[in-house]
N, C-alpha and C. Protein backbone atom coordinates (compact mmCIF):
# COMPACT_ATOMS: atom_id res chain seq x y z
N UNK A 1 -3.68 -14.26 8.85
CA UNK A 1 -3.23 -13.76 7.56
C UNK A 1 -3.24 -12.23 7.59
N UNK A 2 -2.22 -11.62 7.27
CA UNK A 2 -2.30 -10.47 6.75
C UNK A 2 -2.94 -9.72 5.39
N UNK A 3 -4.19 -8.91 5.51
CA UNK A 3 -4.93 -8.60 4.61
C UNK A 3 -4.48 -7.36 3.55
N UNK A 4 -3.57 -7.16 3.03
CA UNK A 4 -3.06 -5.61 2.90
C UNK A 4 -3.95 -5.21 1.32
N UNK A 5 -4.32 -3.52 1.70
CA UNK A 5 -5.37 -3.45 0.78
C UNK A 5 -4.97 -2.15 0.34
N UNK A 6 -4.81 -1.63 -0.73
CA UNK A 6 -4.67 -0.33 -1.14
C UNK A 6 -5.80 0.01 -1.39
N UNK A 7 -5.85 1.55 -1.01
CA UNK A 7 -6.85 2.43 -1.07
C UNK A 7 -7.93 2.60 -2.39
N UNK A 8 -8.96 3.13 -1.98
CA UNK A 8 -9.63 3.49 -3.16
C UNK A 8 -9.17 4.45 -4.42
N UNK A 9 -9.58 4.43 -5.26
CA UNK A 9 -9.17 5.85 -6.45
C UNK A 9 -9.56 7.38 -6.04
N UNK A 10 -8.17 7.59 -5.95
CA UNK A 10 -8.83 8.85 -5.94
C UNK A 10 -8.75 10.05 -7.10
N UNK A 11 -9.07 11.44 -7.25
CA UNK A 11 -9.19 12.12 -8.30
C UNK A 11 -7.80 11.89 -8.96
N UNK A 12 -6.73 12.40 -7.69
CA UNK A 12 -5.18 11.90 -8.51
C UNK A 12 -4.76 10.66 -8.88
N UNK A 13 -5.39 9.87 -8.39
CA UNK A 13 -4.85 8.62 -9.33
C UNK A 13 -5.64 8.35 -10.87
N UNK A 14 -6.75 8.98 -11.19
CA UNK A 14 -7.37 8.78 -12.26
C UNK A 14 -6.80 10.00 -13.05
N UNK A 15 -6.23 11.49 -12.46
CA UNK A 15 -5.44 11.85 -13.40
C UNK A 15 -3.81 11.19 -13.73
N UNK A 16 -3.19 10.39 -12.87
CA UNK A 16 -1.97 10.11 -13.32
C UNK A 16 -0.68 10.71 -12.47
N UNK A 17 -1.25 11.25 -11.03
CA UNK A 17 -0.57 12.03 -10.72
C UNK A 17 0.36 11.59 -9.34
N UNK A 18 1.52 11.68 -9.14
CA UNK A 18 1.90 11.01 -7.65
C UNK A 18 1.45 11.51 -6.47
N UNK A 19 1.16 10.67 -5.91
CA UNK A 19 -0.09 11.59 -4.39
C UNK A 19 0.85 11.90 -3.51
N UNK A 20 1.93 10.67 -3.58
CA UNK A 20 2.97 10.50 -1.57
C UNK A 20 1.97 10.72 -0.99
N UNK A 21 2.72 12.06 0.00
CA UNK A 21 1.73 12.19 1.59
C UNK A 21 0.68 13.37 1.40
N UNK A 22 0.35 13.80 -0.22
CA UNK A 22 -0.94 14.62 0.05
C UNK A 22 -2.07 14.08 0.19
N UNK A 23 -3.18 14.59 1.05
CA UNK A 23 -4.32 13.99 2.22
C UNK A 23 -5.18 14.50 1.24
N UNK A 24 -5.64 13.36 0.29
CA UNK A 24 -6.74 13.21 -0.78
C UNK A 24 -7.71 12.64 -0.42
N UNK A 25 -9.46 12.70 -0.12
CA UNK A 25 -10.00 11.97 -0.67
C UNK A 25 -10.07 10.68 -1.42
N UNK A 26 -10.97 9.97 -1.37
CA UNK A 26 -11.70 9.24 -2.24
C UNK A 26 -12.58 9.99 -3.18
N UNK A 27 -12.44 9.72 -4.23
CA UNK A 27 -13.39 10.02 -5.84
C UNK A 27 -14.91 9.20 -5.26
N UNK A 28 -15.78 9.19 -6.22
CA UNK A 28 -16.91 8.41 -6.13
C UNK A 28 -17.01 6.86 -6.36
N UNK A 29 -15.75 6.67 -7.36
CA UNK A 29 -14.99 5.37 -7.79
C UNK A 29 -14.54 4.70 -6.65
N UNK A 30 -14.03 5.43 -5.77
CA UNK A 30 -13.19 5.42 -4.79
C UNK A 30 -14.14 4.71 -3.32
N UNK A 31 -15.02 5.51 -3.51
CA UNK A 31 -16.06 5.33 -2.36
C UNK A 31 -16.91 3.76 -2.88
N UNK A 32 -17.25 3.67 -4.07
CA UNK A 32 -17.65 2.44 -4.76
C UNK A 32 -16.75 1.02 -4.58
N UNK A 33 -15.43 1.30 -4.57
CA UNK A 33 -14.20 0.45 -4.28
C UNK A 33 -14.07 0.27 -2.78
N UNK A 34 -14.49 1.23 -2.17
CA UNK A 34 -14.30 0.76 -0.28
C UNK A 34 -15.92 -0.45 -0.37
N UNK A 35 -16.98 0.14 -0.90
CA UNK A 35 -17.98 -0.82 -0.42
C UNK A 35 -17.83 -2.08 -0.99
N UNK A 36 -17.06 -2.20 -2.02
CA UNK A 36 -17.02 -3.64 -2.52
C UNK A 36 -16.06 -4.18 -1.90
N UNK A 37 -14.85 -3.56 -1.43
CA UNK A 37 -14.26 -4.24 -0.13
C UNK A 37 -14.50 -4.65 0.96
N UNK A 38 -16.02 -3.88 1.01
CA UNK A 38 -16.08 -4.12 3.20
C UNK A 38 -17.21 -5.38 2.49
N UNK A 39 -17.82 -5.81 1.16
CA UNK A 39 -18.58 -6.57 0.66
C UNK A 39 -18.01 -7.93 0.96
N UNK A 40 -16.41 -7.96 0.06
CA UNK A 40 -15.73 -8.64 0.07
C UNK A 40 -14.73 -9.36 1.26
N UNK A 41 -14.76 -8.40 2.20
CA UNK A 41 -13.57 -8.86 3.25
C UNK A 41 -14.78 -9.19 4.76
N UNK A 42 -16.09 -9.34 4.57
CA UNK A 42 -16.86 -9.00 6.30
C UNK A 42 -15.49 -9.49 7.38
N UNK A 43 -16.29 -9.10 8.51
CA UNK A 43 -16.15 -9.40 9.49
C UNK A 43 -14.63 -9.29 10.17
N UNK A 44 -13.78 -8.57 9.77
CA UNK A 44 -12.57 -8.55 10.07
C UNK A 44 -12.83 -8.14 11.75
N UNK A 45 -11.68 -8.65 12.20
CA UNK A 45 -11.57 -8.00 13.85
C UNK A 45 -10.69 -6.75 14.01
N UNK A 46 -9.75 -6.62 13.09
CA UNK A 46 -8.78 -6.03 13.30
C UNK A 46 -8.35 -5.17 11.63
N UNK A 47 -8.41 -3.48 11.63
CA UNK A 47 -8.34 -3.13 10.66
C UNK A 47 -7.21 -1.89 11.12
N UNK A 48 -6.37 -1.65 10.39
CA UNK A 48 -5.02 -0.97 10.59
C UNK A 48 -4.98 0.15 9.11
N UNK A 49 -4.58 1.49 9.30
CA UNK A 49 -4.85 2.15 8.09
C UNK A 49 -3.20 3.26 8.44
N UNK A 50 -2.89 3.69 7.14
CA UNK A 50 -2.64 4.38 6.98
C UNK A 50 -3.27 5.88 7.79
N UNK A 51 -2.26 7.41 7.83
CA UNK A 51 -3.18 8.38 8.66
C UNK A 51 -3.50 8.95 7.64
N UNK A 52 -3.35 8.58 6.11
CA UNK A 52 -4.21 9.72 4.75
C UNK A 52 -5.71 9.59 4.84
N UNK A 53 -6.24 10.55 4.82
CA UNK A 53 -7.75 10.50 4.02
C UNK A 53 -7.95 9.26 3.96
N UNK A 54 -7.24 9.28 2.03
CA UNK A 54 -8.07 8.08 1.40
C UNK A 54 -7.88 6.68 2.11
N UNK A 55 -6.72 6.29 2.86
CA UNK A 55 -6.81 4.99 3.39
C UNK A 55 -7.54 4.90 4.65
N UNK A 56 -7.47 5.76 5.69
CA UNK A 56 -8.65 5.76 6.38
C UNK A 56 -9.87 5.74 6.25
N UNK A 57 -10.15 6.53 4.82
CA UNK A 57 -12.02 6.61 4.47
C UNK A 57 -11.86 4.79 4.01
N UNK A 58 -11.19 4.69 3.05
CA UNK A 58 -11.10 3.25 2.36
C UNK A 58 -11.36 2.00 3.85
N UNK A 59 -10.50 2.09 5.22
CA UNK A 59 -10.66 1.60 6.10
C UNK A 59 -11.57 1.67 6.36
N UNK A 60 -12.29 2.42 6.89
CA UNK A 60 -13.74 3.03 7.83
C UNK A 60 -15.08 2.47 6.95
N UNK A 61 -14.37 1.89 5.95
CA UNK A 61 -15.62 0.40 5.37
C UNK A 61 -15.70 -0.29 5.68
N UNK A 62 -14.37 -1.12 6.23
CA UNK A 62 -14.31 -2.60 7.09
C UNK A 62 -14.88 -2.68 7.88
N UNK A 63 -14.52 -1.73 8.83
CA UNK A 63 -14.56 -1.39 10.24
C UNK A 63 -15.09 -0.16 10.49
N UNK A 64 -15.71 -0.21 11.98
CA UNK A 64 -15.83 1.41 12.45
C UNK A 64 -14.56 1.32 13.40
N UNK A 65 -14.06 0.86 13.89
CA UNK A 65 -12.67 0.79 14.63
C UNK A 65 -11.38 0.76 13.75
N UNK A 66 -10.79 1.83 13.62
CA UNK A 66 -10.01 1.54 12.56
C UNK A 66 -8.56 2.23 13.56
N UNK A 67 -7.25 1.69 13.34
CA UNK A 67 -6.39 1.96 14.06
C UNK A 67 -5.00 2.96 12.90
N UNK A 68 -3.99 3.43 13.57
CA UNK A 68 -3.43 4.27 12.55
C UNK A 68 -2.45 4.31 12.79
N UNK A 69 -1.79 3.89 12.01
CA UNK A 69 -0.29 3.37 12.21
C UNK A 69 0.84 4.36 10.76
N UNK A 70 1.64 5.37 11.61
CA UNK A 70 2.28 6.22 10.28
C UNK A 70 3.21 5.30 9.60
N UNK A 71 3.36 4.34 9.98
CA UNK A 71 4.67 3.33 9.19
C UNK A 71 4.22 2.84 7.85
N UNK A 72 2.87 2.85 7.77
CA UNK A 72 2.08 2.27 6.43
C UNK A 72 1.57 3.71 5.44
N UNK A 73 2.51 5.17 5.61
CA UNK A 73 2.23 6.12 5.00
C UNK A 73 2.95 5.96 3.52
N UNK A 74 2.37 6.85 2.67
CA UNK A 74 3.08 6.41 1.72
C UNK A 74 4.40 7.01 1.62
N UNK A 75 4.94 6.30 0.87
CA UNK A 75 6.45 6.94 -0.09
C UNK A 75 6.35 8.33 -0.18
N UNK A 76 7.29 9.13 0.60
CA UNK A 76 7.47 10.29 0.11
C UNK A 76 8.37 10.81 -0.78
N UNK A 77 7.27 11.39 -2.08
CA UNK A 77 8.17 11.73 -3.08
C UNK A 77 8.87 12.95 -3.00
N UNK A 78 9.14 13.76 -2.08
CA UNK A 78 9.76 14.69 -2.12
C UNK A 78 8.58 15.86 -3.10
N UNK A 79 9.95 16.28 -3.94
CA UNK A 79 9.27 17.24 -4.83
C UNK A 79 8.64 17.10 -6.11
N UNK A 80 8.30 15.66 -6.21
CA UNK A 80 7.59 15.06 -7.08
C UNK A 80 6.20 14.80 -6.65
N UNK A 81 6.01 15.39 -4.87
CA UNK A 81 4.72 14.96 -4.71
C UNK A 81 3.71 15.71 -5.91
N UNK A 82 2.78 15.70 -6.25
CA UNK A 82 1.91 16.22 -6.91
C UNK A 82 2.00 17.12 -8.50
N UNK A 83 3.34 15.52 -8.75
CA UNK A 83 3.65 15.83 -10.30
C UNK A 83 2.83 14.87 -10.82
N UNK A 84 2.26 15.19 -12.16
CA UNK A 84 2.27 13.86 -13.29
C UNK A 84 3.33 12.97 -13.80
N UNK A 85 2.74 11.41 -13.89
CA UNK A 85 3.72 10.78 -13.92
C UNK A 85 4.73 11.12 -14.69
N UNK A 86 3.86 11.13 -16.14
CA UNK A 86 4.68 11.76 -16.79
C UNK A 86 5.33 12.88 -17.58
N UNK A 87 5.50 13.40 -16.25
CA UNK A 87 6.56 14.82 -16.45
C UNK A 87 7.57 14.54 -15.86
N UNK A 88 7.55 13.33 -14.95
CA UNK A 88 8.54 13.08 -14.38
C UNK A 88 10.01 12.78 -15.17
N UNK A 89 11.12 13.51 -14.99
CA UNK A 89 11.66 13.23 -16.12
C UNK A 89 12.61 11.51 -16.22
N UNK A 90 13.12 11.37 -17.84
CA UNK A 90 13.28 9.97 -18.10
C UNK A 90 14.53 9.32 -16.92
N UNK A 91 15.03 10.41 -17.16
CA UNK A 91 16.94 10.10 -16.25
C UNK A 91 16.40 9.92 -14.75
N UNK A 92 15.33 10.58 -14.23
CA UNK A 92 15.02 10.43 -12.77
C UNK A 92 14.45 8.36 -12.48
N UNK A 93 13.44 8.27 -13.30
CA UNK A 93 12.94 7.19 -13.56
C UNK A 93 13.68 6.27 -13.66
N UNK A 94 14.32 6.52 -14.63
CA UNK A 94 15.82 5.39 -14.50
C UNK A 94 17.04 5.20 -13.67
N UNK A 95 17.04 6.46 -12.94
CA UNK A 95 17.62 6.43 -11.47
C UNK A 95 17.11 5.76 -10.31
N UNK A 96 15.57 5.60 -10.58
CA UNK A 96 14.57 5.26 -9.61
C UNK A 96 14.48 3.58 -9.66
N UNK A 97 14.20 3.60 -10.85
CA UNK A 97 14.54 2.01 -11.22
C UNK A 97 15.76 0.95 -10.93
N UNK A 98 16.65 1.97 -10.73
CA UNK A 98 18.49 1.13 -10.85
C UNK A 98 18.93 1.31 -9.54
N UNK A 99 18.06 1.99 -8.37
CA UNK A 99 19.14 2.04 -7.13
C UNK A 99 17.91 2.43 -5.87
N UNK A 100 17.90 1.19 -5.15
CA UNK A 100 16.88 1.02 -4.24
C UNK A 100 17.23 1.87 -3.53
N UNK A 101 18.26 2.90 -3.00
CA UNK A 101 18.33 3.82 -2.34
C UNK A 101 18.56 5.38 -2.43
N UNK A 102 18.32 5.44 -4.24
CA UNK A 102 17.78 6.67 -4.47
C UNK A 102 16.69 7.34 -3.76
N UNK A 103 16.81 8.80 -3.57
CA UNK A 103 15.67 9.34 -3.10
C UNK A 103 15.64 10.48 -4.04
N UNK A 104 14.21 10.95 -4.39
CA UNK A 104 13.77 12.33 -5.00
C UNK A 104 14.24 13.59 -3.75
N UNK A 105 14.66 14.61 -4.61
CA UNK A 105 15.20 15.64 -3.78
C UNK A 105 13.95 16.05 -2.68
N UNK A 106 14.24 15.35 -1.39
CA UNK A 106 13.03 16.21 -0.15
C UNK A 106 12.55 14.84 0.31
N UNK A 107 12.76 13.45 -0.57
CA UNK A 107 11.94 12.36 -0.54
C UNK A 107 12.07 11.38 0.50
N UNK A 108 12.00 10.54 0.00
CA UNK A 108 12.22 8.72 0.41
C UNK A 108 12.71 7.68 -0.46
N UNK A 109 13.48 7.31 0.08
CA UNK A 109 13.96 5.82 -1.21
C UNK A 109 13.31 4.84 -0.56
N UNK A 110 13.13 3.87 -1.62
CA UNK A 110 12.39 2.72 -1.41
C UNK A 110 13.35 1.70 -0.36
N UNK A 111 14.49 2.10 -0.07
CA UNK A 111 15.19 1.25 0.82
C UNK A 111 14.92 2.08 2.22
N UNK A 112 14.28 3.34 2.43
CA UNK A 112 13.81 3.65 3.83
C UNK A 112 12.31 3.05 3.94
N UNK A 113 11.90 3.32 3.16
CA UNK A 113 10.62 2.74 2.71
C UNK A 113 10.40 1.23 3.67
N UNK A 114 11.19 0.33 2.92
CA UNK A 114 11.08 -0.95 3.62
C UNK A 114 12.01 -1.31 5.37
N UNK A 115 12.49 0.25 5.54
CA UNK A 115 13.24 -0.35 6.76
C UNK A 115 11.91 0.45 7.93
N UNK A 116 11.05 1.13 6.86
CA UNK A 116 9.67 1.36 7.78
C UNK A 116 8.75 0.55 8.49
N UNK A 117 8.32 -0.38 7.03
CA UNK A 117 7.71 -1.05 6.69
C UNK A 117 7.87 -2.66 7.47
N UNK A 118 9.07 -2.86 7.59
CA UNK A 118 8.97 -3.88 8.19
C UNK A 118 9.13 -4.13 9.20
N UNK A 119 9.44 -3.62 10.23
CA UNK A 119 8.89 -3.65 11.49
C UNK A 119 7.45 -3.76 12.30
N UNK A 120 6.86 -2.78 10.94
CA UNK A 120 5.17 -2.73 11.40
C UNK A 120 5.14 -3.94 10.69
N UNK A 121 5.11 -4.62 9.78
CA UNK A 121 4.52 -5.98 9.14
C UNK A 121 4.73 -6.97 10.13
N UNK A 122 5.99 -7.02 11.01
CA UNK A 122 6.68 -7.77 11.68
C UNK A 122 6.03 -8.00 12.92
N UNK A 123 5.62 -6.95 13.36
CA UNK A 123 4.81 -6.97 14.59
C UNK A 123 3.53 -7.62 14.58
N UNK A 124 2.68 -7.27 13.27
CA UNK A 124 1.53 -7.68 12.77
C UNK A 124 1.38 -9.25 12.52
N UNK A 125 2.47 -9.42 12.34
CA UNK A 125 2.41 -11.21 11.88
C UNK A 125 2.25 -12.29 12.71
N UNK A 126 2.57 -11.70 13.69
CA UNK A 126 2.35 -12.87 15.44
C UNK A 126 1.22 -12.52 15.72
N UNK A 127 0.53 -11.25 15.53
CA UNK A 127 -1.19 -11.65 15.83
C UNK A 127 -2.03 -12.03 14.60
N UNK A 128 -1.06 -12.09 13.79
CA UNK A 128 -1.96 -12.51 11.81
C UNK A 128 -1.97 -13.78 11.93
N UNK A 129 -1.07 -14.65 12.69
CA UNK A 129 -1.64 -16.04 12.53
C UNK A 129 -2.42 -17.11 12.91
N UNK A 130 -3.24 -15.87 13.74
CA UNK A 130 -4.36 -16.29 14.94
C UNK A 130 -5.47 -16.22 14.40
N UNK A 131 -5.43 -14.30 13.91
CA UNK A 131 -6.84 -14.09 12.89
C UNK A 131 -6.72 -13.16 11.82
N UNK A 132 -7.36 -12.93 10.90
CA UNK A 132 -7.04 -11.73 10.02
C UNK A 132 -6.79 -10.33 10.35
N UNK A 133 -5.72 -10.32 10.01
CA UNK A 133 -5.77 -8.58 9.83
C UNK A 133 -5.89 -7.46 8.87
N UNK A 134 -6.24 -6.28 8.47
CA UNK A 134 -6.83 -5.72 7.59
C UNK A 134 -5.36 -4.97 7.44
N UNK A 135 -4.58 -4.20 7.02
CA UNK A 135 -4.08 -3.14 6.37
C UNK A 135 -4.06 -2.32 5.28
N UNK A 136 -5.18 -0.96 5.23
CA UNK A 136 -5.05 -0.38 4.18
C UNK A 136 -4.03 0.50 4.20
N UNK A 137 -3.23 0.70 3.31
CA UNK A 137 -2.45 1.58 2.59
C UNK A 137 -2.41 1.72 1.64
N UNK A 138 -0.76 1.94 1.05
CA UNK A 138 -1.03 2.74 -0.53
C UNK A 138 0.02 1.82 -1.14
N UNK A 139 0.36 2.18 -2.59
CA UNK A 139 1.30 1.55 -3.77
C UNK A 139 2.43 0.99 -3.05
N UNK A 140 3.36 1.97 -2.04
CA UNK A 140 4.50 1.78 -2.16
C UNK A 140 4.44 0.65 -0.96
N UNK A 141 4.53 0.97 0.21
CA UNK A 141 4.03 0.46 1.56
C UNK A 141 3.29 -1.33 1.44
N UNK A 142 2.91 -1.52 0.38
CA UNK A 142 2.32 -2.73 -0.06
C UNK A 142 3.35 -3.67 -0.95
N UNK A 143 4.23 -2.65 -2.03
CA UNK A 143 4.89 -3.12 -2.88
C UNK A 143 6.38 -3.54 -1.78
N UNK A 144 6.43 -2.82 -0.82
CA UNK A 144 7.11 -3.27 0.43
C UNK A 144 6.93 -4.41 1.08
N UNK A 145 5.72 -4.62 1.24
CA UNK A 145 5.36 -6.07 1.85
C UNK A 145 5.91 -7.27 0.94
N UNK A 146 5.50 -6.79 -0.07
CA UNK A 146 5.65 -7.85 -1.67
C UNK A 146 7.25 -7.81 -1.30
N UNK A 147 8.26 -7.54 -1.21
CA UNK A 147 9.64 -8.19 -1.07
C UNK A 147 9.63 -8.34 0.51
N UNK A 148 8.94 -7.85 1.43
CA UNK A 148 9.23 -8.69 2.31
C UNK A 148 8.88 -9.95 2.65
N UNK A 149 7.73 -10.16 1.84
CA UNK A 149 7.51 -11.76 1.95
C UNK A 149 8.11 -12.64 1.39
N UNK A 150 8.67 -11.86 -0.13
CA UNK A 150 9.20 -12.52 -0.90
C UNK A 150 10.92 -12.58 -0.39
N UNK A 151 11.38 -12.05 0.55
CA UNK A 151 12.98 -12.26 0.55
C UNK A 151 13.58 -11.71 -0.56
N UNK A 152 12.94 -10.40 -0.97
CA UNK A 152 14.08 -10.04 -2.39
C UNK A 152 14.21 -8.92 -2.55
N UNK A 153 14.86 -8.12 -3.43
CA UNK A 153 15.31 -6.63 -3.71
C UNK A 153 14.19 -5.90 -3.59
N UNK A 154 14.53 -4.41 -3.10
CA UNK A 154 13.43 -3.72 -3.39
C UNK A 154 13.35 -3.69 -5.33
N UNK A 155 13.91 -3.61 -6.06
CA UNK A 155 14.10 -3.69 -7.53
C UNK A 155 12.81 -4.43 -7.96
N UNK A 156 12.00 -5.52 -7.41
CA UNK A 156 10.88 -6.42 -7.53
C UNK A 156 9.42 -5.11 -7.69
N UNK A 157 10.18 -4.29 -6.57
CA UNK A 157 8.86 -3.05 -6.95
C UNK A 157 8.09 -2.68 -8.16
N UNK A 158 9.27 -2.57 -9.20
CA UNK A 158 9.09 -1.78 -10.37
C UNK A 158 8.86 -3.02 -11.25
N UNK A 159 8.88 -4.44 -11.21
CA UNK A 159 8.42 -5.26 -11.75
C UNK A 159 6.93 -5.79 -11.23
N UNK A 160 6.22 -4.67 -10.73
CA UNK A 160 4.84 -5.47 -10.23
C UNK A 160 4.13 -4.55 -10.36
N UNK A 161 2.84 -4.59 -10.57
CA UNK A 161 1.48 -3.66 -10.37
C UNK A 161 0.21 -3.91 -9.58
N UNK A 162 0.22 -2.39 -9.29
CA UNK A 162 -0.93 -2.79 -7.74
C UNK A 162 -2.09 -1.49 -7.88
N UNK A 163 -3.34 -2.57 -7.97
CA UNK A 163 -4.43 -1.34 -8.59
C UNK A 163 -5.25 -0.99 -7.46
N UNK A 164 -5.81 0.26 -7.77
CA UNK A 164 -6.15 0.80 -6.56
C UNK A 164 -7.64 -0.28 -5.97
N UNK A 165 -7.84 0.13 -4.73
CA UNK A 165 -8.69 -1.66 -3.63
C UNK A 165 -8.56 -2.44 -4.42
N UNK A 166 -7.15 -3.08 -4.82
CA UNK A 166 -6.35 -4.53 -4.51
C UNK A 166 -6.45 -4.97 -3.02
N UNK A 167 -6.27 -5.73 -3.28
CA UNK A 167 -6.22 -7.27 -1.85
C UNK A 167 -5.34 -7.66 -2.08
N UNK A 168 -4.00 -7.57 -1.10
CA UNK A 168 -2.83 -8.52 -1.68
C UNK A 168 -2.44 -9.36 0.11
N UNK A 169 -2.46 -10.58 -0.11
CA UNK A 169 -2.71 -11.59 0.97
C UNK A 169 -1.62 -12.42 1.50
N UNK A 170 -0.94 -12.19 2.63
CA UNK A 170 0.30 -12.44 2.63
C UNK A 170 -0.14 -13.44 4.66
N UNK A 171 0.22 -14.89 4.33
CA UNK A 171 0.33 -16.02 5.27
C UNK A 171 1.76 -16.08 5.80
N UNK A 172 1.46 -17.31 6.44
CA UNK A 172 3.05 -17.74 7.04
C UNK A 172 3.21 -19.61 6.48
N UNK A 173 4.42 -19.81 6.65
CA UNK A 173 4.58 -21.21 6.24
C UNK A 173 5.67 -21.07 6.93
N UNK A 174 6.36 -21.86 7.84
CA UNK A 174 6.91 -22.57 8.75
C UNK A 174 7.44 -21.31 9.63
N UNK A 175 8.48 -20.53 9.37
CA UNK A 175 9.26 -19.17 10.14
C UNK A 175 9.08 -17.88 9.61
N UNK A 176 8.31 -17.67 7.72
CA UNK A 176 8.48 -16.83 7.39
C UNK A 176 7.03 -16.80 6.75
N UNK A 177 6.99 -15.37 5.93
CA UNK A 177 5.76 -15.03 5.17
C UNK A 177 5.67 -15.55 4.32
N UNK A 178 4.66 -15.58 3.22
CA UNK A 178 4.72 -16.31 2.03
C UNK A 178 3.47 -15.56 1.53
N UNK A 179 3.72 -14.88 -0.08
CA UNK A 179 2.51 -14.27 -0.65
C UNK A 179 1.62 -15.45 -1.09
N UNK A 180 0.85 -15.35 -0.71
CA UNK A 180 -1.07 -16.11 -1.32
C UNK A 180 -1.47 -15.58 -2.38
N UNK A 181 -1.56 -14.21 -2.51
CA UNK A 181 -2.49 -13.56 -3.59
C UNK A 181 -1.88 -11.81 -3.61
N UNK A 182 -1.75 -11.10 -4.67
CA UNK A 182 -1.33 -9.85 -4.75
C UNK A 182 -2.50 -9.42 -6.26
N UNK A 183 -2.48 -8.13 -5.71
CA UNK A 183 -3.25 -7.27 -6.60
C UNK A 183 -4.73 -8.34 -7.20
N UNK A 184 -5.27 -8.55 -6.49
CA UNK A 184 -6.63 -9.54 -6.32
C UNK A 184 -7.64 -8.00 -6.46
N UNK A 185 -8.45 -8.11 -8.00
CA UNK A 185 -9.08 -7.31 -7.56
C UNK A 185 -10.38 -7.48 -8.17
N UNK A 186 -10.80 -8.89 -8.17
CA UNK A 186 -11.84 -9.96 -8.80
C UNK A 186 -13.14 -9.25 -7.43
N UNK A 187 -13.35 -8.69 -6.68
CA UNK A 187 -14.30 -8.20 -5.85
C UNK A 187 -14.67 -6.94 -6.68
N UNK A 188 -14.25 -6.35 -7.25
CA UNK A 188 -14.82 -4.77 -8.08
C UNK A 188 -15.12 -5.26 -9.44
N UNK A 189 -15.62 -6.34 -9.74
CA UNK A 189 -15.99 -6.64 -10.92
C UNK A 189 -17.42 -6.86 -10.81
């Protein structure tokens, strides 16, 4: 099974702010959310991270072997990295929403996004059905997995929510993936 786990909280996500590829920390929240993960997940063999900070620190709970793979980086927002959400303006949002291959000026669209994304998932899945594998990353990179298991638009993105150390659990059933569990985050309670 594929384990995919978004990162802990960090200061910018408790202000509201889009991270992309700035190399944040974990908050104290953050650091509290990796131990209830490595609580929740023991014994993994195999843990795969993002190269940010926070998904590596978030990793380096599972595991002391943690591997780093840039395909699970996040969404780059261009020049929205290290805006508040909402300043973001309305017409962009609704551009963002209506066309999987919009990109923010400097960015990434969610349709490069998943032509990242799935190759590394793809590779991962012929040794996921042997034993678990760990993947921490972030929002977008996860919300990627979520239509690739599911066979559907990137558009499914903006209809789902994924809180920070979620567990979202993605098997196989006969040739393809199949989601088990998304945004599972009954371990931080």
């Amino acid at each position: 099974m594929l384990i995919l786990i978004r990162h802990g909280r960090t200061v910018r996500n408790a202000e509201g702010v889009l991270q992309g590829r700035a190399d944040v920390p974990l908050d104290e929240v953050g650091r509290d959310q990796a131990r209830a993960l490595a609580a929740a997940l023991p014994g993994l063999n195999r843990v795969v991270a993002s190269p940010l900070q926070r998904a590596v620190e978030t990793a380096s709970a599972l595991s002391t072997t943690v591997e780093i793979d840039d395909r699970f980086v996040e969404l780059d927002y261009g020049s929205f990295d290290g805006v508040p959400v909402r300043e973001v303006p309305a017409a962009t949002w609704e551009q963002w929403r209506s066309d999987p291959t919009f990109a923010p000026p400097g960015g990434e669209s969610l349709r490069q996004l998943s032509q990242r994304v799935r190759p590394a998932l793809a590779e991962l899945a012929a040794a996921a059905v042997d034993h678990d594998i760990a993947v921490v990353s972030h929002v977008s990179p996860i919300k990627a997995a979520l239509v690739w298991a599911l066979g559907v638009d990137e558009a499914v993105t903006w209809r789902s929510h994924l809180s920070p150390a979620s567990i979202t659990r993605v098997g196989w059933r006969g040739a393809g993936p199949i989601l088990l569990s998304f945004n599972d985050t009954g371990h931080l309670r």
